[in-house]
C-alpha atoms as a PDB file:
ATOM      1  CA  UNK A   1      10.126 -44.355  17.743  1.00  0.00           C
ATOM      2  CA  UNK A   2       8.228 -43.338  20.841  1.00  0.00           C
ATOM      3  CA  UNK A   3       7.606 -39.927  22.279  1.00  0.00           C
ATOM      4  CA  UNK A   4       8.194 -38.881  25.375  1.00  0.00           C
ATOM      5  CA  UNK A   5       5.271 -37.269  27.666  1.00  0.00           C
ATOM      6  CA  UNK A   6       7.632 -34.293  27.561  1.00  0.00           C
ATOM      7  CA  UNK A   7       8.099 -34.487  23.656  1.00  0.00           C
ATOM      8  CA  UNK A   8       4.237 -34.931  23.076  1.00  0.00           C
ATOM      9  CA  UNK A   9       3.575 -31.581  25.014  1.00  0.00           C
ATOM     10  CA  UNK A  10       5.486 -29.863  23.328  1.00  0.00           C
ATOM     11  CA  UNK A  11       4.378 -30.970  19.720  1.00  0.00           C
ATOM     12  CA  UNK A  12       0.900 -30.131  20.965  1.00  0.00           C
ATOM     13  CA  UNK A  13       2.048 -26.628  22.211  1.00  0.00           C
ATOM     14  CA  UNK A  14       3.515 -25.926  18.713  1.00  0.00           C
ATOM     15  CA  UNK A  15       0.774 -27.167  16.882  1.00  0.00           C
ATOM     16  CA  UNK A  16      -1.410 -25.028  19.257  1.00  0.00           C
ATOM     17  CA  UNK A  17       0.547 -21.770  18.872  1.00  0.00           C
ATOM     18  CA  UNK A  18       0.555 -22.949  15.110  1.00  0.00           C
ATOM     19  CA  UNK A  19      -3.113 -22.482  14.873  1.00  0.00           C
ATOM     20  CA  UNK A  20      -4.028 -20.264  17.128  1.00  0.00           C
ATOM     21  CA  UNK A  21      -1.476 -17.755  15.020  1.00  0.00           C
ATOM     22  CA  UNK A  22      -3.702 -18.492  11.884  1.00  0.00           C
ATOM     23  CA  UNK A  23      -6.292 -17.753  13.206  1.00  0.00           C
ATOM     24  CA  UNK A  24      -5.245 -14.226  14.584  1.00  0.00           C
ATOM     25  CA  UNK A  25      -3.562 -13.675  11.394  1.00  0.00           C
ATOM     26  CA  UNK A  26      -6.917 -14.226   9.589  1.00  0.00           C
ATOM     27  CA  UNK A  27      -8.695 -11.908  11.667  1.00  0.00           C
ATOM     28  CA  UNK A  28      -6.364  -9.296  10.931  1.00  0.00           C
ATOM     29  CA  UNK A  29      -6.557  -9.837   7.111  1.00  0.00           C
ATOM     30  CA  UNK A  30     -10.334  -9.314   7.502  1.00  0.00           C
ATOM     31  CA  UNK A  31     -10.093  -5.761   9.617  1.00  0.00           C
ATOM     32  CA  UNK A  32     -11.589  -3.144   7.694  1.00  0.00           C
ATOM     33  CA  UNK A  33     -10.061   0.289   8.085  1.00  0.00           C
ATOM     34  CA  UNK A  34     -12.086   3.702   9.392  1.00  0.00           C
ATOM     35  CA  UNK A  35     -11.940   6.445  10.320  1.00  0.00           C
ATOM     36  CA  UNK A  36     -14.499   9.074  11.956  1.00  0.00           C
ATOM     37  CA  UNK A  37     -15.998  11.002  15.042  1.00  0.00           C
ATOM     38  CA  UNK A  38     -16.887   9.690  18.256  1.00  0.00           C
ATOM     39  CA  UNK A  39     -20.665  10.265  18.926  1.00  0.00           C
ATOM     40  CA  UNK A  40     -21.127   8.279  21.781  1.00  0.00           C
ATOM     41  CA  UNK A  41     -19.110   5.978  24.231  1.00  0.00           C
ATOM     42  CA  UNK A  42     -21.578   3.166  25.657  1.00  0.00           C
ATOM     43  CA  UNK A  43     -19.155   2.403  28.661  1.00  0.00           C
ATOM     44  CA  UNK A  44     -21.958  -0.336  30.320  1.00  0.00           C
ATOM     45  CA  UNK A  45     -21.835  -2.001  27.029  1.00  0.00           C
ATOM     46  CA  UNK A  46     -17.957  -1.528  25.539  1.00  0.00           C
ATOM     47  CA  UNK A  47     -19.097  -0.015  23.005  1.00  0.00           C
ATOM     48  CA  UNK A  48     -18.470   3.217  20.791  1.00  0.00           C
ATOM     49  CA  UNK A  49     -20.607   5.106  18.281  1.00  0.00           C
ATOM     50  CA  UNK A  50     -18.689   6.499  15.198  1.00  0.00           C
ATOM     51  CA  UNK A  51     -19.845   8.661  12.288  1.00  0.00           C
ATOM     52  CA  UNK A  52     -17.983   8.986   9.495  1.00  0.00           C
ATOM     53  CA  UNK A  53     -18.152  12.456   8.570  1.00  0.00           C
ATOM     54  CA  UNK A  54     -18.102  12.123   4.617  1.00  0.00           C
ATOM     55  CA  UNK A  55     -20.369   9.514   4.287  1.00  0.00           C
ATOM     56  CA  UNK A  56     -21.965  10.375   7.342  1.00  0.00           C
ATOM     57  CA  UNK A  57     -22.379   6.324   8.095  1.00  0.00           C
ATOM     58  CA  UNK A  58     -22.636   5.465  11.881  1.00  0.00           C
ATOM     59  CA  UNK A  59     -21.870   2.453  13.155  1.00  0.00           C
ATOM     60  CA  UNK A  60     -20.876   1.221  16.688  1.00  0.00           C
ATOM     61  CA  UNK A  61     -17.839  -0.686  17.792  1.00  0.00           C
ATOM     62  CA  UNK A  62     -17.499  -3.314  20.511  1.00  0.00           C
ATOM     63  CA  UNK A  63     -14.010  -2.707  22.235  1.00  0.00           C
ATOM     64  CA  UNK A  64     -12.625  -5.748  23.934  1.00  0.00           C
ATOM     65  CA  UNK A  65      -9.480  -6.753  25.962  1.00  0.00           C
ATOM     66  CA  UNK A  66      -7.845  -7.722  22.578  1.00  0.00           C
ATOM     67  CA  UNK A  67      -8.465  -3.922  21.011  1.00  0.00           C
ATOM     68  CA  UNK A  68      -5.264  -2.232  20.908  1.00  0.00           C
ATOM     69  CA  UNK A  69      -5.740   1.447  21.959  1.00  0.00           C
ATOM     70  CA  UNK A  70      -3.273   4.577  20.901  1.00  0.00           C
ATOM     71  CA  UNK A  71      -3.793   7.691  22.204  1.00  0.00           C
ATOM     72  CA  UNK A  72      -6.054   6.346  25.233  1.00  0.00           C
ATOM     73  CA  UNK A  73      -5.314   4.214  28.207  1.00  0.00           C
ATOM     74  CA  UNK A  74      -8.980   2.718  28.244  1.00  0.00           C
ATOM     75  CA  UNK A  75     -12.189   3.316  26.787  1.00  0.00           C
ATOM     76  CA  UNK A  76     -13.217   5.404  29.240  1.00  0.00           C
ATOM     77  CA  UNK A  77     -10.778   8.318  28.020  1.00  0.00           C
ATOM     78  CA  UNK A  78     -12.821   8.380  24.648  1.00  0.00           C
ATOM     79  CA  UNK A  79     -14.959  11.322  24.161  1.00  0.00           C
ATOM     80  CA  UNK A  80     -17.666  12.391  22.153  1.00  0.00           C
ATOM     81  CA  UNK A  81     -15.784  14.473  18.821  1.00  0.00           C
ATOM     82  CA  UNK A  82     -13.192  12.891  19.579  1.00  0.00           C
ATOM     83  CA  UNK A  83     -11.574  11.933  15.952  1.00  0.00           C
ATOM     84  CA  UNK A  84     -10.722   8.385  16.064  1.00  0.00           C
ATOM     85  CA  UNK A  85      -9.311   6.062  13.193  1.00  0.00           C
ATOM     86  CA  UNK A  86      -8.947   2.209  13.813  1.00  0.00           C
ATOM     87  CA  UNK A  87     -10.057  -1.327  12.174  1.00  0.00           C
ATOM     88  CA  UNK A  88     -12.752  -3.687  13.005  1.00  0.00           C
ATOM     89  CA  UNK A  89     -14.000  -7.152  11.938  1.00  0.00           C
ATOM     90  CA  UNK A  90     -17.698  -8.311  11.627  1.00  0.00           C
ATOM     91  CA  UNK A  91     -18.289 -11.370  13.302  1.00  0.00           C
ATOM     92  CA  UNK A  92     -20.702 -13.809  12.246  1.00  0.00           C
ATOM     93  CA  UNK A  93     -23.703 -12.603  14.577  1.00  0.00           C
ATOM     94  CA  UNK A  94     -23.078  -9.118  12.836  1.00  0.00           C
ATOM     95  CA  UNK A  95     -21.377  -7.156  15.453  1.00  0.00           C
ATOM     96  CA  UNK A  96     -18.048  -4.681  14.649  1.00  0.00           C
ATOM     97  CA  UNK A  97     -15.442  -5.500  17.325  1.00  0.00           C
ATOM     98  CA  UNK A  98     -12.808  -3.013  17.059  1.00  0.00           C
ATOM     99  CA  UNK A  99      -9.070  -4.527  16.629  1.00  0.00           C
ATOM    100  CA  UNK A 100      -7.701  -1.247  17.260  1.00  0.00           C
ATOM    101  CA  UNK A 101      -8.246   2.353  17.918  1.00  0.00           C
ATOM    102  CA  UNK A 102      -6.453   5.415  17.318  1.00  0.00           C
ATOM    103  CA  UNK A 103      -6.971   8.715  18.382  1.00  0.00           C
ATOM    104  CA  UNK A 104      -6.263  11.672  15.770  1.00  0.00           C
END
């Protein structure tokens, strides 16, 4: 049997969706849950400095285009003692990219 131009694109858009699915669906299997206070917004650099008050770990997040945001409209709305909650992943160069962000 031979495919069709039109057939072939679309076998190549499924199999693209297909993967490109996994692949968000492994990143959200990795997030790791938090939850904290905002001690800094970096807004040159994306980035947000969180301290969680009973361990009193810090750690800064990377906020992207794919973060989802809930109680904000952008990152610039995010202020310092601000309680925030959220997940992140670690990528492979080390950095926390947040997934999503929720304000308390």
């Amino acid at each position: 049997m031979l495919l069709t131009t039109s057939m072939k694109r679309i076998i190549f858009l499924v199999a693209f969706l297909f993967l490109f699915c996994g692949v968000a669906l492994a990143d959200d299997q990795n997030a790791v849950s938090f939850s904290g206070k905002v001690k800094k917004v970096i807004l040159k650099k994306n980035k947000v400095a969180i301290m969680d008050p009973a361990t009193k770990k810090r750690f800064a997040l990377t906020v992207n285009d794919q973060t989802k945001m809930t109680g904000w409209s952008g990152l610039a709305d995010i202020k310092k003692g601000d309680l925030i909650s959220g997940k992140y992943i670690v990528t492979d160069k080390g950095l926390y990219v947040a997934t999503e962000l929720k304000g308390k």
